[in-house]
Protein backbone atom coordinates (compact mmCIF):
# COMPACT_ATOMS: atom_id res chain seq x y z
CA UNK A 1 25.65 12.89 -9.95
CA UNK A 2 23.96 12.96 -13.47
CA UNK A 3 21.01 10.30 -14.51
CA UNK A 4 22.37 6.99 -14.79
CA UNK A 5 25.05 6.86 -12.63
CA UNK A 6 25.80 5.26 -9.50
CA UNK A 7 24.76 7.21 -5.95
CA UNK A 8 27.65 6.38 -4.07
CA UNK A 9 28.02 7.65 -0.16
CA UNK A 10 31.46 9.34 1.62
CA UNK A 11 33.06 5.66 1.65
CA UNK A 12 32.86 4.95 -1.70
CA UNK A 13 29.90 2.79 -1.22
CA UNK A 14 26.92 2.51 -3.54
CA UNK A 15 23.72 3.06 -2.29
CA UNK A 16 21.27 4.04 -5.22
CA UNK A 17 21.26 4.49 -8.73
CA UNK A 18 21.05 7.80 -10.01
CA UNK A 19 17.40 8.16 -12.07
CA UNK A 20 16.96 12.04 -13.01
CA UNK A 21 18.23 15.10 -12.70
CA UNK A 22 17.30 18.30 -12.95
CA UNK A 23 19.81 21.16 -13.46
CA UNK A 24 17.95 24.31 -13.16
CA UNK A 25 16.50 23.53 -9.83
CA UNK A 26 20.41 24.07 -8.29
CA UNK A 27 21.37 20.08 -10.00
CA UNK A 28 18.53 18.34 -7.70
CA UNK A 29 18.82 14.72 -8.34
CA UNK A 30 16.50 11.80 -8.21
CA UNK A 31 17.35 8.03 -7.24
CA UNK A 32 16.49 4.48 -6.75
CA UNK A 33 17.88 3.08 -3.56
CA UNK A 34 20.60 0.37 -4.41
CA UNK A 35 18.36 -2.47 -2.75
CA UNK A 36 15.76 -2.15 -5.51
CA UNK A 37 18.14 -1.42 -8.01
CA UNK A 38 19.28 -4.54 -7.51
CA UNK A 39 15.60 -6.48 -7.28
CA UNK A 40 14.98 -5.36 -10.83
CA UNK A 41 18.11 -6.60 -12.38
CA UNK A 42 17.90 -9.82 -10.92
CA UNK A 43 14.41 -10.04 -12.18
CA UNK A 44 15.61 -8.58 -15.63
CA UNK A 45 18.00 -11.08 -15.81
CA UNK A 46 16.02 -14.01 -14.72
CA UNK A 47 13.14 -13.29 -16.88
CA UNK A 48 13.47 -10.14 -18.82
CA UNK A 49 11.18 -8.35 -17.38
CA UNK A 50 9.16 -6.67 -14.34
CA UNK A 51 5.76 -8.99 -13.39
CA UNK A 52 3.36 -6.70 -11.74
CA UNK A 53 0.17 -7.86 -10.33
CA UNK A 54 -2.79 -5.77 -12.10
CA UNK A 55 -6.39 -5.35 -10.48
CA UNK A 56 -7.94 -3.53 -13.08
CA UNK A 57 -8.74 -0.55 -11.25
CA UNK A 58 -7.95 3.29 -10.65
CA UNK A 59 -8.04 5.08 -7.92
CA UNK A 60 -6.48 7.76 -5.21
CA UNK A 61 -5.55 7.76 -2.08
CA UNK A 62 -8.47 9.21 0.14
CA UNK A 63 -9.49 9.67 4.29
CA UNK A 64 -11.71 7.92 6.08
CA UNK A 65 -14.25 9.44 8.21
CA UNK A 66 -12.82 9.00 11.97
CA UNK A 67 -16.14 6.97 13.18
CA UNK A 68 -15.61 3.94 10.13
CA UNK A 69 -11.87 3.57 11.50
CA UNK A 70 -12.78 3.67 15.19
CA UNK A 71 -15.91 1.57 14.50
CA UNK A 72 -14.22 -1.21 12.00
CA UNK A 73 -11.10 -1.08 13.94
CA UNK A 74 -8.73 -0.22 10.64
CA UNK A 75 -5.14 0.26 10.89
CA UNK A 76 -4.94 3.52 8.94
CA UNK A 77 -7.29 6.61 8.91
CA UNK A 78 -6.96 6.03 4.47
CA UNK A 79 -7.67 3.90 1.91
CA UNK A 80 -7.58 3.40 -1.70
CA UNK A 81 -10.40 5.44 -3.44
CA UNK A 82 -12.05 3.19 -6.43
CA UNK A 83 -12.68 5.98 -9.14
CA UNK A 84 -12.44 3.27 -11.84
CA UNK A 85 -13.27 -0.29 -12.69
CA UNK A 86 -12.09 -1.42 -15.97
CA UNK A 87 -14.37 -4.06 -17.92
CA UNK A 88 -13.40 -7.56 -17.80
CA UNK A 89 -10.75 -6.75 -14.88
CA UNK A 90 -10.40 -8.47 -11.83
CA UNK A 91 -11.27 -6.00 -10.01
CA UNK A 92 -14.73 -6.23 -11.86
CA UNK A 93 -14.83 -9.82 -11.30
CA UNK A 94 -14.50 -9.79 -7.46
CA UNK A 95 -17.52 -7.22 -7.85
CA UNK A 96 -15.51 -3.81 -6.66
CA UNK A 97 -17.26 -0.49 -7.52
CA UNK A 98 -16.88 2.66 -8.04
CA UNK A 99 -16.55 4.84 -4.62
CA UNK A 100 -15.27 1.56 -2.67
CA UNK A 101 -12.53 2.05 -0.41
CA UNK A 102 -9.81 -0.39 -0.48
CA UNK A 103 -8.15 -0.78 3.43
CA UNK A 104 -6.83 -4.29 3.31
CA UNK A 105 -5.12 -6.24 0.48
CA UNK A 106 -3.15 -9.89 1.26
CA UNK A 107 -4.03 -9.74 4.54
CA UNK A 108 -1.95 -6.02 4.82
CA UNK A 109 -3.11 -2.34 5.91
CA UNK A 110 -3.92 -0.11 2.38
CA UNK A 111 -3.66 3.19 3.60
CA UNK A 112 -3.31 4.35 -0.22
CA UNK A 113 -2.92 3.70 -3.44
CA UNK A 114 1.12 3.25 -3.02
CA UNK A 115 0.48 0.83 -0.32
CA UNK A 116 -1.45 -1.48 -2.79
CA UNK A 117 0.46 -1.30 -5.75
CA UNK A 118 3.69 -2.09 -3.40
CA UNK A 119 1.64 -5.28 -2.22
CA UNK A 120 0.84 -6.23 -6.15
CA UNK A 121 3.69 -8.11 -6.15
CA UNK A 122 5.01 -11.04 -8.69
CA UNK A 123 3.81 -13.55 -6.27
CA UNK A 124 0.41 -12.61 -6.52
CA UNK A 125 -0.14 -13.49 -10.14
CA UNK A 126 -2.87 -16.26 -10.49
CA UNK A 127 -3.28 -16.15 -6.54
CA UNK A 128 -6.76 -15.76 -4.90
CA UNK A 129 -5.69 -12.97 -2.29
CA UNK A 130 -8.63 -11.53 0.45
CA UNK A 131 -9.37 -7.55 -0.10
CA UNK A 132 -11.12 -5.60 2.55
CA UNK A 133 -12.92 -2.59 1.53
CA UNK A 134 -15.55 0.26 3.00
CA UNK A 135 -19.02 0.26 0.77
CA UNK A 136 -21.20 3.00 1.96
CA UNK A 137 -19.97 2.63 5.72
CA UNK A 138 -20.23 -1.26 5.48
CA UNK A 139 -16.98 -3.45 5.81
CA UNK A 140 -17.13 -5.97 3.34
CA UNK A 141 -14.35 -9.03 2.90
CA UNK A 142 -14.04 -10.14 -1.10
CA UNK A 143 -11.42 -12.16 -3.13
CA UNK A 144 -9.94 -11.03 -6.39
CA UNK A 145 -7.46 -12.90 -8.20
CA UNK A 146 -4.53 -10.53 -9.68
CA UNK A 147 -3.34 -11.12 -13.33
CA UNK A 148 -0.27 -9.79 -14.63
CA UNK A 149 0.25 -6.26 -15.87
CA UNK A 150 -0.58 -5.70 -19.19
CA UNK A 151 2.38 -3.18 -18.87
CA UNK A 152 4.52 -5.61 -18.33
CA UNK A 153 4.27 -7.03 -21.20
């Protein structure tokens, strides 16, 4: 039950790996489920390390007026709020701004800024993937091409 270990269930089996815990709040624990657990060491072992797509960009999750979902038919009533466009990024390349809101990414609903990062995958490395994004009540359709993580490195 301490950081570390293995999360195992009432038959013995695991199903996460213990990531934090956090004894003054009554031993409340923190974990990975055992399905990712096991994505990362079979990427650790195949290359040593995590590749992350990076855009180049920060942002927070943020609503969307009612009327801009309604009238461009989107999937979620959120997006990804661009606060931030680094220079030289990507992101700057494909020509994203500051107060865009990112709803689409690889042809997949972004109703936040979890949504995207999940979908920033490996695969999309080098890849020219379609991003749909709100500009002052316009829908606009660009293409950025992910690089990996600097993080990762």
């Amino acid at each position: 039950g301490n950081s570390g270990g293995p999360l195992v269930n009432s038959r013995g089996e695991v199903v996460g790996v213990n990531t934090a815990v956090i004894l003054p709040a009554q031993g409340l624990c923190f974990a990975i489920p055992v399905n990712t657990a096991r994505w990362v060491a079979s990427r650790l072992i195949q290359h040593g390390r995590i590749r992350r797509g990076w855009l180049g960009l920060g942002g927070q999750t943020a609503k969307l007026q009612r009327r801009l979902v309604l009238h461009h038919q989107l999937a979620a009533d959120s997006g990804m709020l661009v606060l931030h466009v680094e220079p030289g990024s990507p992101a700057q390349s494909a020509r994203l701004q500051e107060g865009d809101v990112i709803v689409r990414f690889a042809g997949e609903s972004v109703s936040g800024v979890d949504d995207l990062h999940r979908l920033l995958t490996e695969s999309r490395i080098g890849t020219p993937t379609p991003l749909t994004l709100i500009r002052r009540a316009e829908k606009r359709a660009v293409e950025v091409v992910p690089v990996e993580s600097r993080a990762a490195n």
